[in-house]
Protein backbone atom coordinates (compact mmCIF):
# COMPACT_ATOMS: atom_id res chain seq x y z
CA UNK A 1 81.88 15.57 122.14
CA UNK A 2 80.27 15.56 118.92
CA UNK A 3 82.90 15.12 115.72
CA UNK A 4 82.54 16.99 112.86
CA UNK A 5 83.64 16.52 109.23
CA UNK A 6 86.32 19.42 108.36
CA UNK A 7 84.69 21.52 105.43
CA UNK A 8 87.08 22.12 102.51
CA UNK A 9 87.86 25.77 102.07
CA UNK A 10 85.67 27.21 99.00
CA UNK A 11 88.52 27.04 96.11
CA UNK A 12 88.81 23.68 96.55
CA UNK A 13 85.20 22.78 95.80
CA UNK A 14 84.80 21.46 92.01
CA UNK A 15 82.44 23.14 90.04
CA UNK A 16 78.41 22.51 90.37
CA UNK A 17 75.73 22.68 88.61
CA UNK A 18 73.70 25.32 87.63
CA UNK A 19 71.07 25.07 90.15
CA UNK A 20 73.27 24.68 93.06
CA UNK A 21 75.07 27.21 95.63
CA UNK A 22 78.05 28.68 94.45
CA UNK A 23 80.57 28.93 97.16
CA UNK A 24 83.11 31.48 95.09
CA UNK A 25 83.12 34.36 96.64
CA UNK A 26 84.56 37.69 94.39
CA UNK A 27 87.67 38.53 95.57
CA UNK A 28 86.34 42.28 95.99
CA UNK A 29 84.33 41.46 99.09
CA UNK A 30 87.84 40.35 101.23
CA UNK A 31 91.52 39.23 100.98
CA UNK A 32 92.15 35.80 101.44
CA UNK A 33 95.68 36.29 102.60
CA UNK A 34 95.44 36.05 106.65
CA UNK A 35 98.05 38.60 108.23
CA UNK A 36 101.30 37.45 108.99
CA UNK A 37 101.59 36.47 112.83
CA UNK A 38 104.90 37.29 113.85
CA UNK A 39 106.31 36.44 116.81
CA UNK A 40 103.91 33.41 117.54
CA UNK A 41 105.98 30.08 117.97
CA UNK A 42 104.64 27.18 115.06
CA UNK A 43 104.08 25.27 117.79
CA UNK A 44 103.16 27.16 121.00
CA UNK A 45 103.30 25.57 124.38
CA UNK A 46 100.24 26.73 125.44
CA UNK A 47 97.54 27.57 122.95
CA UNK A 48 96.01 30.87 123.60
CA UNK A 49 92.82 32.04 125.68
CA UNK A 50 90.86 34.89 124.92
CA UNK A 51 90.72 34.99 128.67
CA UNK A 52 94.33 35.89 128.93
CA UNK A 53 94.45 37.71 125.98
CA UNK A 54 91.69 39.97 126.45
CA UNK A 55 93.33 41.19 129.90
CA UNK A 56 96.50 41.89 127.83
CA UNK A 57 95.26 43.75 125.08
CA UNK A 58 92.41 45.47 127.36
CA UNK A 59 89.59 44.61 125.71
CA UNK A 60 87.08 43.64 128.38
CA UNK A 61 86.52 43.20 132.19
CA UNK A 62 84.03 40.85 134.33
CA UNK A 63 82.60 41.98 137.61
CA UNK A 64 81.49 39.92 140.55
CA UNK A 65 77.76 42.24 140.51
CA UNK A 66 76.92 41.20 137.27
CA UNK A 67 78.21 37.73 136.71
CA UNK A 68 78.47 36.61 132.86
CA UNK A 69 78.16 40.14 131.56
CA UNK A 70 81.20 41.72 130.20
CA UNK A 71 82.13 44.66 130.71
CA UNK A 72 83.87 45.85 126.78
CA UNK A 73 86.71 48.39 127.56
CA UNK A 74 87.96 50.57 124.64
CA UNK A 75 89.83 48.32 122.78
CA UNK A 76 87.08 45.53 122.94
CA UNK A 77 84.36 48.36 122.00
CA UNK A 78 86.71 48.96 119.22
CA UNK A 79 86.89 45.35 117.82
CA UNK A 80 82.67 44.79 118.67
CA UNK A 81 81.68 48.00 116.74
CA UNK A 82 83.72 46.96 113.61
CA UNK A 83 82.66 43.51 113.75
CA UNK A 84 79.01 44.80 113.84
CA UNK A 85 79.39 47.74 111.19
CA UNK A 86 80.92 44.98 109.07
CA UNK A 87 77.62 43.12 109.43
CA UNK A 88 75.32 46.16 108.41
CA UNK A 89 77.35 46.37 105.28
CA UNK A 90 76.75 43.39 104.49
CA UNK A 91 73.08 43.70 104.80
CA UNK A 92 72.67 46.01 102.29
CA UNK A 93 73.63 43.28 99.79
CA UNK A 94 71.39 40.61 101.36
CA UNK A 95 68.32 43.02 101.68
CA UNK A 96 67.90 42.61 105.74
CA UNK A 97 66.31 46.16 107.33
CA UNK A 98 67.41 47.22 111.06
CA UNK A 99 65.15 47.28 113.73
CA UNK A 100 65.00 47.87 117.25
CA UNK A 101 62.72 46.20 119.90
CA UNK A 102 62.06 46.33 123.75
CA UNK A 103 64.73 44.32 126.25
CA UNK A 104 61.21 42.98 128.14
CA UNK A 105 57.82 41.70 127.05
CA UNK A 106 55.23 40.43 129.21
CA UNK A 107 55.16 37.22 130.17
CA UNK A 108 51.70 36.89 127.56
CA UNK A 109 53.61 37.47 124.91
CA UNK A 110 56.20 34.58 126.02
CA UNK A 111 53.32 32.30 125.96
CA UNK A 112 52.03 33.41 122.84
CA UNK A 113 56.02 32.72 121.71
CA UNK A 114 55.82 29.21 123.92
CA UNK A 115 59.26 29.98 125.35
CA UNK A 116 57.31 30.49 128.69
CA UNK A 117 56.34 26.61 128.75
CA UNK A 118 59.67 25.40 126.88
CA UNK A 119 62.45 27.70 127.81
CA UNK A 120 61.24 29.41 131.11
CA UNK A 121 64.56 27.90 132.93
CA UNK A 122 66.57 30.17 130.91
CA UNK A 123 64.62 33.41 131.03
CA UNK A 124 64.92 36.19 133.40
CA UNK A 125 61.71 37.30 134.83
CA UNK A 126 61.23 41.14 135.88
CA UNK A 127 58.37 41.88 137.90
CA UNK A 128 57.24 45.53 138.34
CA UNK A 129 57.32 46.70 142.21
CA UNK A 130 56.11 49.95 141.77
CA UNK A 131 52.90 48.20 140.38
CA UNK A 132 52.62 45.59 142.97
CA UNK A 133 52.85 48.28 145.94
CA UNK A 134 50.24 50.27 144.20
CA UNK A 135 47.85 47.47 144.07
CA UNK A 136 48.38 46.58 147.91
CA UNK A 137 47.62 50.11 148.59
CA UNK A 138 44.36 50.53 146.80
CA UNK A 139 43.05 47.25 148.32
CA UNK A 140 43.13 49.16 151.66
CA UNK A 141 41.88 52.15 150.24
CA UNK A 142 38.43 53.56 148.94
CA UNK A 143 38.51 54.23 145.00
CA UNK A 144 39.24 58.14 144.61
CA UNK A 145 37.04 57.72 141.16
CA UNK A 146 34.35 55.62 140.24
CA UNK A 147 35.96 54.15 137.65
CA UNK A 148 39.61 53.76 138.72
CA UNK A 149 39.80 50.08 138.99
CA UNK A 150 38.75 49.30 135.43
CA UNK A 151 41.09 52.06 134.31
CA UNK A 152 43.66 49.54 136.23
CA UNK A 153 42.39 46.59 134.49
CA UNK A 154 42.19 48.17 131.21
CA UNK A 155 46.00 48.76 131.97
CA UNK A 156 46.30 44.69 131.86
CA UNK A 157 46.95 42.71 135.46
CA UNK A 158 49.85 40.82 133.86
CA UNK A 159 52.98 42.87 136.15
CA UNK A 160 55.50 39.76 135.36
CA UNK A 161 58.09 40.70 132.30
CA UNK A 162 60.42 38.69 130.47
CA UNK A 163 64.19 39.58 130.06
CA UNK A 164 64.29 39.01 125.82
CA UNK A 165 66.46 35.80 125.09
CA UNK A 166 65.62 36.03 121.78
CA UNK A 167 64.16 38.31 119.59
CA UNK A 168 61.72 36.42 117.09
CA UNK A 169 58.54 37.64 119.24
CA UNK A 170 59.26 41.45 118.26
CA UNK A 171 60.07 40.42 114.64
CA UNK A 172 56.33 38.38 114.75
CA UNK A 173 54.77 41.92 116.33
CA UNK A 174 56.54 43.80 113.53
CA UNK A 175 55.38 41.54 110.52
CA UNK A 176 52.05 41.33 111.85
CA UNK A 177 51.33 45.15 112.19
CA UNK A 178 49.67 45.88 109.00
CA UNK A 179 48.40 44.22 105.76
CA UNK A 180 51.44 42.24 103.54
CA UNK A 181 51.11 40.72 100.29
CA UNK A 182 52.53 37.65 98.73
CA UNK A 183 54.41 39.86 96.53
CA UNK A 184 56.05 41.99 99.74
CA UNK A 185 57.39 38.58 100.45
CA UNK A 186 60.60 37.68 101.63
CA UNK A 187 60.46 40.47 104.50
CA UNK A 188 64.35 39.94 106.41
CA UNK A 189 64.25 41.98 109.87
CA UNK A 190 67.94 42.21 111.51
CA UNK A 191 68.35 42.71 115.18
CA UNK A 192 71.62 43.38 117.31
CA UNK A 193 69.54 43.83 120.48
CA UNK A 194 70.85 42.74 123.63
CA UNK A 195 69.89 39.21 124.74
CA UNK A 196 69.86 37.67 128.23
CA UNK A 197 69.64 33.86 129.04
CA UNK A 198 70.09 32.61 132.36
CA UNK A 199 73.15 30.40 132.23
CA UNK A 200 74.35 28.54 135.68
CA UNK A 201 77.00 30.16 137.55
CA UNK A 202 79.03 27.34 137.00
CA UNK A 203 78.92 27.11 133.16
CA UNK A 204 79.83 30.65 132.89
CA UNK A 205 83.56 31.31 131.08
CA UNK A 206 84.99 34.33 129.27
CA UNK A 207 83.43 35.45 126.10
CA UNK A 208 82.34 31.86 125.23
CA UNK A 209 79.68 31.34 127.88
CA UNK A 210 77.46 34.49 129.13
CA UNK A 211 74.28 35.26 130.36
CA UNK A 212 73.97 39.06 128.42
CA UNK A 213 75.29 38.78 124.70
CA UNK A 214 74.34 40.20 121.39
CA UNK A 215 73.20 38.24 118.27
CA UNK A 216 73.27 39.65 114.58
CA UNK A 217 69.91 38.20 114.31
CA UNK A 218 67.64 37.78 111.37
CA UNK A 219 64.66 36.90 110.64
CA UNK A 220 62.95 36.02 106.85
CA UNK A 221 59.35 35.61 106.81
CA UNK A 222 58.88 34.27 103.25
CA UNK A 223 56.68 32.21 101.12
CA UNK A 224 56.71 28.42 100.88
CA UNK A 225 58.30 28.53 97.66
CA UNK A 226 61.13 30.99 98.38
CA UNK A 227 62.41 28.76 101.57
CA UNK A 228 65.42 26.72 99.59
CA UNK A 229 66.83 30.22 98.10
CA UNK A 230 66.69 31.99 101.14
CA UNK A 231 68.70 29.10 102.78
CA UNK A 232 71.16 29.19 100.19
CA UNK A 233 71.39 32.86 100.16
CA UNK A 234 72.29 33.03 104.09
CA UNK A 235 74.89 30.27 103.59
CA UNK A 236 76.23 32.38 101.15
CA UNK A 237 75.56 35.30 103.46
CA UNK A 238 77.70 32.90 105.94
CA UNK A 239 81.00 32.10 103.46
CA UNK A 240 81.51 36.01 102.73
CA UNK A 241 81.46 36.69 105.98
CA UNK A 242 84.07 33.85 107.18
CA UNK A 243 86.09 34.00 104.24
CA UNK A 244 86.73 38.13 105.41
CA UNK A 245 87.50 37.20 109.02
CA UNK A 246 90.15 34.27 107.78
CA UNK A 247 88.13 31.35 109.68
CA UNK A 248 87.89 28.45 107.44
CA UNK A 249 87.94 25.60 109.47
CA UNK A 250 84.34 25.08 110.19
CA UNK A 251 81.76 22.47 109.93
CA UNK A 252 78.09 22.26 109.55
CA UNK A 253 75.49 20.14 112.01
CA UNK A 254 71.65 19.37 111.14
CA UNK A 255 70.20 19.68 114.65
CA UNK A 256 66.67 17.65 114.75
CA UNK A 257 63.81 17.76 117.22
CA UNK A 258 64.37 17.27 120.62
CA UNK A 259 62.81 14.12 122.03
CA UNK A 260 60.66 16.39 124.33
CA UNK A 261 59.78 20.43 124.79
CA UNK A 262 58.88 21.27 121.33
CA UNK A 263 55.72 22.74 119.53
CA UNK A 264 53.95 21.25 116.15
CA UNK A 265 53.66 18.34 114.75
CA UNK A 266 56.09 15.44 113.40
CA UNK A 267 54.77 15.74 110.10
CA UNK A 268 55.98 19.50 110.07
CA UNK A 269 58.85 18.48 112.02
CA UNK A 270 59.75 15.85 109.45
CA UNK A 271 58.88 18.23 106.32
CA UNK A 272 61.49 21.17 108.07
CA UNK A 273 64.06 18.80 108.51
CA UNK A 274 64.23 17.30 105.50
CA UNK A 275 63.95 20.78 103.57
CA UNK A 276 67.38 21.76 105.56
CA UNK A 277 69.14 18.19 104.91
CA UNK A 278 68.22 19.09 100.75
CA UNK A 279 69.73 22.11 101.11
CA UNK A 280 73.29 20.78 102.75
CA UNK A 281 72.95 17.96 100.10
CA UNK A 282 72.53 20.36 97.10
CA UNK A 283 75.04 23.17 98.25
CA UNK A 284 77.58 20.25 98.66
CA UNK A 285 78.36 20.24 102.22
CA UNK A 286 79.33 17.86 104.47
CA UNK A 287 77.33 17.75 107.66
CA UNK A 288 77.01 16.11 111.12
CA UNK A 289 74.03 15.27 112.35
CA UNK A 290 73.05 16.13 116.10
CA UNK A 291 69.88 14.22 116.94
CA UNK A 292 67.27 15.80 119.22
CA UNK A 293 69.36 19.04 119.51
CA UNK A 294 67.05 21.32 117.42
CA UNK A 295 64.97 24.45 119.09
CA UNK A 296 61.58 23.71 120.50
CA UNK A 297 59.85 25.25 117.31
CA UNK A 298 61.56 23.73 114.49
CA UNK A 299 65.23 22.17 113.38
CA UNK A 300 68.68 24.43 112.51
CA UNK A 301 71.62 24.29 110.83
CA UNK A 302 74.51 25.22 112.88
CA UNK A 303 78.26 26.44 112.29
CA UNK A 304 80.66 24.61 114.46
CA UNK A 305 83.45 26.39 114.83
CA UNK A 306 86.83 25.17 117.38
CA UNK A 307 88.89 27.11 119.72
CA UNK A 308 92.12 27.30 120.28
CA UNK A 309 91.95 24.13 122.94
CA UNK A 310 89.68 22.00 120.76
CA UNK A 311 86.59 22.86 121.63
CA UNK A 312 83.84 22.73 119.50
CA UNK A 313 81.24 26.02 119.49
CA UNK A 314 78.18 26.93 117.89
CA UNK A 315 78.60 30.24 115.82
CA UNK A 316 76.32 31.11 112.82
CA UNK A 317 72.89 29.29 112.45
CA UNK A 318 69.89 28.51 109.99
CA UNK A 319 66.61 27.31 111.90
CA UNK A 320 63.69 27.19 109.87
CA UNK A 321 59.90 27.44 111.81
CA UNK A 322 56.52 27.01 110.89
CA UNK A 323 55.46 27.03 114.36
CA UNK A 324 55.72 30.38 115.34
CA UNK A 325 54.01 32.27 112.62
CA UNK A 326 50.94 30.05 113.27
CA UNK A 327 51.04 31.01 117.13
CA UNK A 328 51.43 34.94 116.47
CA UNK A 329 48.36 34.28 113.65
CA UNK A 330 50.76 35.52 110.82
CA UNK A 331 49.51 35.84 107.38
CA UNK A 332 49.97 37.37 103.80
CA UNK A 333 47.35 37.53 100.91
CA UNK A 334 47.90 35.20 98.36
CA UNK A 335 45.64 34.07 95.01
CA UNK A 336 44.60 30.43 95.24
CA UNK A 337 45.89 29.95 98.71
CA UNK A 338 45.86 26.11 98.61
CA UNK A 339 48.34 25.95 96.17
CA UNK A 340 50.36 28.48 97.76
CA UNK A 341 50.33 26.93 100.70
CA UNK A 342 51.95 23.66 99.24
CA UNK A 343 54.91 25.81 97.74
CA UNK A 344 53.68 26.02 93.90
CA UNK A 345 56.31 27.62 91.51
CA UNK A 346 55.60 31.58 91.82
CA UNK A 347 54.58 31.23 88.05
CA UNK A 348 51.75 29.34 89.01
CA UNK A 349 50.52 31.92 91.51
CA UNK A 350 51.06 34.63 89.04
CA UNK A 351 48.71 32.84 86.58
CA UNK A 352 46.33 32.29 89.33
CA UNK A 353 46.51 36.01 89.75
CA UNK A 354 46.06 36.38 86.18
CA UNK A 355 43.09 34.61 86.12
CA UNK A 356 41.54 36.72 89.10
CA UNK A 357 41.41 33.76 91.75
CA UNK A 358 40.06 34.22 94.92
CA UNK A 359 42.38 35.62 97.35
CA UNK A 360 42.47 34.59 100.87
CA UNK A 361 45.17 34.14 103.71
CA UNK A 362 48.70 32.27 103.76
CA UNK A 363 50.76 31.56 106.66
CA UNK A 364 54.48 32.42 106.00
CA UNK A 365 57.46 30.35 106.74
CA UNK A 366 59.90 31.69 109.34
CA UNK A 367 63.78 31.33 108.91
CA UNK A 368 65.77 32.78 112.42
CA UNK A 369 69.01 33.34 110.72
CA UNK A 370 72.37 34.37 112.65
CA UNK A 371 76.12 34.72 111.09
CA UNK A 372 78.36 35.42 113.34
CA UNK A 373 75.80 33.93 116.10
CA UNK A 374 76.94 35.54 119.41
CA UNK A 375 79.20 38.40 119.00
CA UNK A 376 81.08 37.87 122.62
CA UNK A 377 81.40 34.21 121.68
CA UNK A 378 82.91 35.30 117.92
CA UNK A 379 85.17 37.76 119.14
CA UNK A 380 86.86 35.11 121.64
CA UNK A 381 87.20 32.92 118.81
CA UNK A 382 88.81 35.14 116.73
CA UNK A 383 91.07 36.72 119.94
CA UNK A 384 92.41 33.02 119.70
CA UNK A 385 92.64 32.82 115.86
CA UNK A 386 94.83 35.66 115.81
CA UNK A 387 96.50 35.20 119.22
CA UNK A 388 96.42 39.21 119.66
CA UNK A 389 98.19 39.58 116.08
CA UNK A 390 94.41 41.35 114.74
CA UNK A 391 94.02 42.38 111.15
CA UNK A 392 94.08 46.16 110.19
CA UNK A 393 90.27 46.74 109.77
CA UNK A 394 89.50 44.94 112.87
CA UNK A 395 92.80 45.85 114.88
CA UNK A 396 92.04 48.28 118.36
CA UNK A 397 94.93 49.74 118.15
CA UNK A 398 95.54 50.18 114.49
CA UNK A 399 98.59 52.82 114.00
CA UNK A 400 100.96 54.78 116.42
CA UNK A 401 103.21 57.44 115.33
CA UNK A 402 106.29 57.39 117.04
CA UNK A 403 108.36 60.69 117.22
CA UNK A 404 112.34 60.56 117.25
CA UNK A 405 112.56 63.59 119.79
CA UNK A 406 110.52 66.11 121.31
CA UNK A 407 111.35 68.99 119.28
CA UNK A 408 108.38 71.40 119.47
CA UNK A 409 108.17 71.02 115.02
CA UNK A 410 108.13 67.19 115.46
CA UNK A 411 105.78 66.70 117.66
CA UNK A 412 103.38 69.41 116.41
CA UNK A 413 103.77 67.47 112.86
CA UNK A 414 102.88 64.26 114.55
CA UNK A 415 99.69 65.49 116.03
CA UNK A 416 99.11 67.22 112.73
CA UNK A 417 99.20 63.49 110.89
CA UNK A 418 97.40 62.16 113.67
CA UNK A 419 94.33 64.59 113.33
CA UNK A 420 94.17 64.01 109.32
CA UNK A 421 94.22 60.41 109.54
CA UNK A 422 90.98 60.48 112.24
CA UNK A 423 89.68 62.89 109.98
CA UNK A 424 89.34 65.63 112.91
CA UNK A 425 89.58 68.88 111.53
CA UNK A 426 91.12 72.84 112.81
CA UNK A 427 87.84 74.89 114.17
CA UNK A 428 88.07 78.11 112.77
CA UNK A 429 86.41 80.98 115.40
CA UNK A 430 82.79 81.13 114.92
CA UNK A 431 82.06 78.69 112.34
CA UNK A 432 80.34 75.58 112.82
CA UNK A 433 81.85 72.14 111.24
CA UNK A 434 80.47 68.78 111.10
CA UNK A 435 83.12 66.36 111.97
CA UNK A 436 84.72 64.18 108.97
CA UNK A 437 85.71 61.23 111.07
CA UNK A 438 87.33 58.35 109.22
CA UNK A 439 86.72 55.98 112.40
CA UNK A 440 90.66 55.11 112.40
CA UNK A 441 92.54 54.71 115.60
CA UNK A 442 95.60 56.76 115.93
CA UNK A 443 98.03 56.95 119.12
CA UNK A 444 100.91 59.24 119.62
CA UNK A 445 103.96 58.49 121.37
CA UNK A 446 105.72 61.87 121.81
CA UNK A 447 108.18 60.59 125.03
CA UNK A 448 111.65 61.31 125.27
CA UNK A 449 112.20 57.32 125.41
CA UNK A 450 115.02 56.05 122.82
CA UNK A 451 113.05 55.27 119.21
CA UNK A 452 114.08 51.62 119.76
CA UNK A 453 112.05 51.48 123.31
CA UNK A 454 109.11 52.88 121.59
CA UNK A 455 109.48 50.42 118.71
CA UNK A 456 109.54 47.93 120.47
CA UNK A 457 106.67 48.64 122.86
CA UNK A 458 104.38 49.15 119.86
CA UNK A 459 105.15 46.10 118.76
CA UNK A 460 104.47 44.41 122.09
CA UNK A 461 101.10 46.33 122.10
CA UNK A 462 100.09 44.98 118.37
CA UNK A 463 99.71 48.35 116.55
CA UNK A 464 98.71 47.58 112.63
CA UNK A 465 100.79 50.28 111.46
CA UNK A 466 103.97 52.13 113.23
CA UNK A 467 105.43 55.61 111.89
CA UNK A 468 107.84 57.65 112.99
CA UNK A 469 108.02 61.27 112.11
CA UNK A 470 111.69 63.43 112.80
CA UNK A 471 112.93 66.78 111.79
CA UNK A 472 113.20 65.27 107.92
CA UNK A 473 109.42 64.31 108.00
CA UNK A 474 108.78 67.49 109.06
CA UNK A 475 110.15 69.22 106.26
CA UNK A 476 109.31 66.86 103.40
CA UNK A 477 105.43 66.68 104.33
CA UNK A 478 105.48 63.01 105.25
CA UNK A 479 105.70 60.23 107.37
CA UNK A 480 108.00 56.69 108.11
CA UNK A 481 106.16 53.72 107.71
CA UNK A 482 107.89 51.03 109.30
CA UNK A 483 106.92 47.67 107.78
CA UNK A 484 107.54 43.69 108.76
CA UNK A 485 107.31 41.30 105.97
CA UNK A 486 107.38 37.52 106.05
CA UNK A 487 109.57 36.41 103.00
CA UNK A 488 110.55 32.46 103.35
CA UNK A 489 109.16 32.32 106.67
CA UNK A 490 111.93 35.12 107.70
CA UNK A 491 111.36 38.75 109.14
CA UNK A 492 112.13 41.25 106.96
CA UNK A 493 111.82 44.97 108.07
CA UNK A 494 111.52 48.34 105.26
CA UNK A 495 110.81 51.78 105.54
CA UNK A 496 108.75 54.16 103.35
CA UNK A 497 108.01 57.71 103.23
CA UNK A 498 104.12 58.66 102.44
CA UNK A 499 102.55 61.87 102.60
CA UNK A 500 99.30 61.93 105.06
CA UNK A 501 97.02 61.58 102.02
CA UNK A 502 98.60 58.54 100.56
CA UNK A 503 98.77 56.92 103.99
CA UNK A 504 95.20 57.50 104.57
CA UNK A 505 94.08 55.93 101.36
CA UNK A 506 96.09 52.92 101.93
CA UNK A 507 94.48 52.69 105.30
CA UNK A 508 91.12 52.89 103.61
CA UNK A 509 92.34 50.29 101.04
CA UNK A 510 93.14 47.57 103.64
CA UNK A 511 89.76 48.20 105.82
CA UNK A 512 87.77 48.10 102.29
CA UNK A 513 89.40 44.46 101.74
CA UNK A 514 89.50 43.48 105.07
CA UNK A 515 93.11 43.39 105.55
């Protein structure tokens, strides 16, 4: 196993210069301060598994008739649908645009791609029966039209598909369906399509190792000169995003070009590399190197992350390519192309523009980008980070309310709270209403069982926030919030009384700063 350096969390970093990365991150994008796992022995017996866990807590199921594709229950749909909204927020402030793009391409396009030569192992291949059968048939039977078989050819011959295990080829097909501009340039495409790689059965394990995941991917196509910012803006891209999901013990890796199944040349190989190893070097990071573990069209960065056992796995990466862009015939219109081409300062270019030099085509750079890498793989880390004990914004089961009998007032006040706090709303008789959901989980545990049962089950089932509502609450307007707080490493338990409104802006509060 590969060691990595541990990377010192961002405070701790003295300050830079100017023209380096800043790793401070505002304190408005998340909290800092981890939730308080209660319960959890300093020094467990057993470390957790997501494995375990995740049957617990009901988050996901595996079947034998589709082996390494989970199945997410509720609770895990919960936790996977958060984690991804959470991305698309944050592409708003890092200027990536959704897309959506076909599960299978044919297997021309893979060649175009050259996964079909370098990664064909680990591809599915679909192959279109219906197709097949009708070709056997008209081989045994006279043309019903003179022109039928050319209509068939016109069609294409190529029946074989590819099962997408990545989804760079689309992004290509996107950038190159009309006209760009050097100044349209940096163009960032996000994807959360469904992937599928053909892992061996005997590989296969949890959340960690699949063979259907999803990817936040990215991809910027940008120009020569805009390669080092873009790097440095997804690393910074990568802190926020760590820093709000409380993992800070990760490392970086430079993965180089494998010693065979790759595409280009050294020299380009060589140039990639070392713009990636500049970048590390002038953000400040310590890095591992892992020789001859790049992809087959250019050299990454990756984020090592560990589980709970030790083991070391590959979340977020940076991978720059000038391979593919060249094989998909990618291009922008630049002035003086030659100097473009060599990365001159955009000043230069502008001049050149100025000065009304020819204009003629540029080949962009192509940086595959992915934060949280595989969102299965994430969420098992972080179902071991937390050992079950989630935050509030990411928890499945994020507040019960508990009622202390089953008084017809109490328990019509508790599904009262309930349907203001998920935002659903009385129908009145013939009018139509949009819903106003808030997207907040709310459970409510009207049994006759003694309060300190149902106290303690919701504790044992990890709810984020636990209120009880009696005859009291009923007339006041409001609800018992039962809290825990850690105070010298000790348990200490309060109790507050909050209207519906106030408890729903609080709620809002602690899924705004990822609490």
């Amino acid at each position: 196993m590969l060691l990595l350096r541990a990377v010192r969390p961002a405070a701790r970093y003295a300050p830079r210069p100017a023209h380096r990365l800043s790793w401070a991150v505002s304190h408005q994008f998340y909290s800092t301060q981890k939730p308080p796992i209660s319960g959890r022995d300093a020094s467990p017996a057993e470390p957790p598994d997501h494995r375990k866990v995740g049957v617990q807590q009901e988050l996901f199921m595996t079947s034998i008739y589709s082996p390494g594709s989970p199945i997410f229950l509720p609770n895990g749909t919960r936790i996977f649908n958060r984690l991804v909204d959470f991305l698309r927020r944050q592409y708003v402030h890092y200027g990536f645009e959704e897309v959506i793009t076909p599960n299978i391409y044919k297997k021309s396009l893979w060649e175009v791609s050259g996964h079909l030569q370098n990664y064909a192992d680990d591809m599915y291949t679909v192959t279109s029966r219906a197709r097949s059968q009708e070709a056997s048939a008209t081989e045994s039977e006279p043309a019903r039209s003179c022109c039928g078989s050319h209509e068939r050819e016109a069609e294409g011959t190529d029946d074989d598909y590819g099962l997408k295990p990545m989804n760079c080829p689309g992004h290509c097909l996107i950038f190159a369906s009309k006209a760009r501009s050097y100044r349209d340039l940096p163009i960032r495409y996000a994807d959360f399509s469904p992937l599928h790689r053909n892992e061996i059965s005997g590989a296969l394990s949890g959340l960690t190792r699949v063979r259907r995941f999803h990817q936040d991917d990215g991809h910027v196509f940008c120009r020569p000169s805009q390669v080092r910012d873009e790097v440095f803006r997804t690393l910074d891209f990568m802190k926020t995003v760590y820093g709000a999901l409380g993992l800070h013990g990760y490392a970086f890796a430079l993965a180089t070009r494998p010693e065979d199944h790759y595409i280009g040349t050294q020299a380009e190989w060589d140039r990639a590399e070392a713009q990636l190893r500049g970048a590390l070097e002038q953000a400040g990071l310590p890095y591992a190197v892992k020789e001859g573990d790049g992809a087959f069209y250019g050299p990454k960065i990756d984020v090592m992350l560990r589980d709970s056992h030790g083991k070391t796995h590959q979340a977020g990466t940076i991978q720059l390519d000038f391979q593919l862009p060249q094989r998909f015939g990618l291009a922008y219109q630049a002035p003086a192309p030659e100097l473009e081409t060599r990365g001159a300062r955009p000043e230069e270019i502008e001049e050149a523009a100025a000065a009304k030099e020819t204009y003629g085509p540029v080949t962009p750079v192509l940086i595959h980008r992915a934060v949280l890498g595989s969102v299965e793989r994430l969420m098992a880390l972080l179902i071991e980070e937390y050992d079950g004990k989630w935050p509030f914004w990411l928890n499945p089961r994020q507040v019960v309310i508990l009622t202390l009998n089953d008084s017809e007032p109490v328990v019509a006040w508790a599904s009262r709270v309930r349907d203001e706090l998920v935002g659903r709303e009385t129908r009145e008789e013939g009018r139509t209403q949009q819903p106003r959901a808030t997207g907040f989980t709310v459970d409510v545990d009207a049994s006759t069982r003694p309060l300190g049962e149902k106290l303690a089950e919701a504790a044992s089932k990890g709810y984020g926030l636990v209120l009880v509502v009696g005859r009291q609450n009923v007339e006041q307007g409001t609800v018992t919030l039962n809290t825990t707080v850690i105070t010298d490493g000790k348990p200490k338990r309060s109790r507050e009384d909050l209207a519906p409104p106030a408890l729903l802006e609080r709620m809002r509060t602690m899924v705004e700063t990822y609490q």
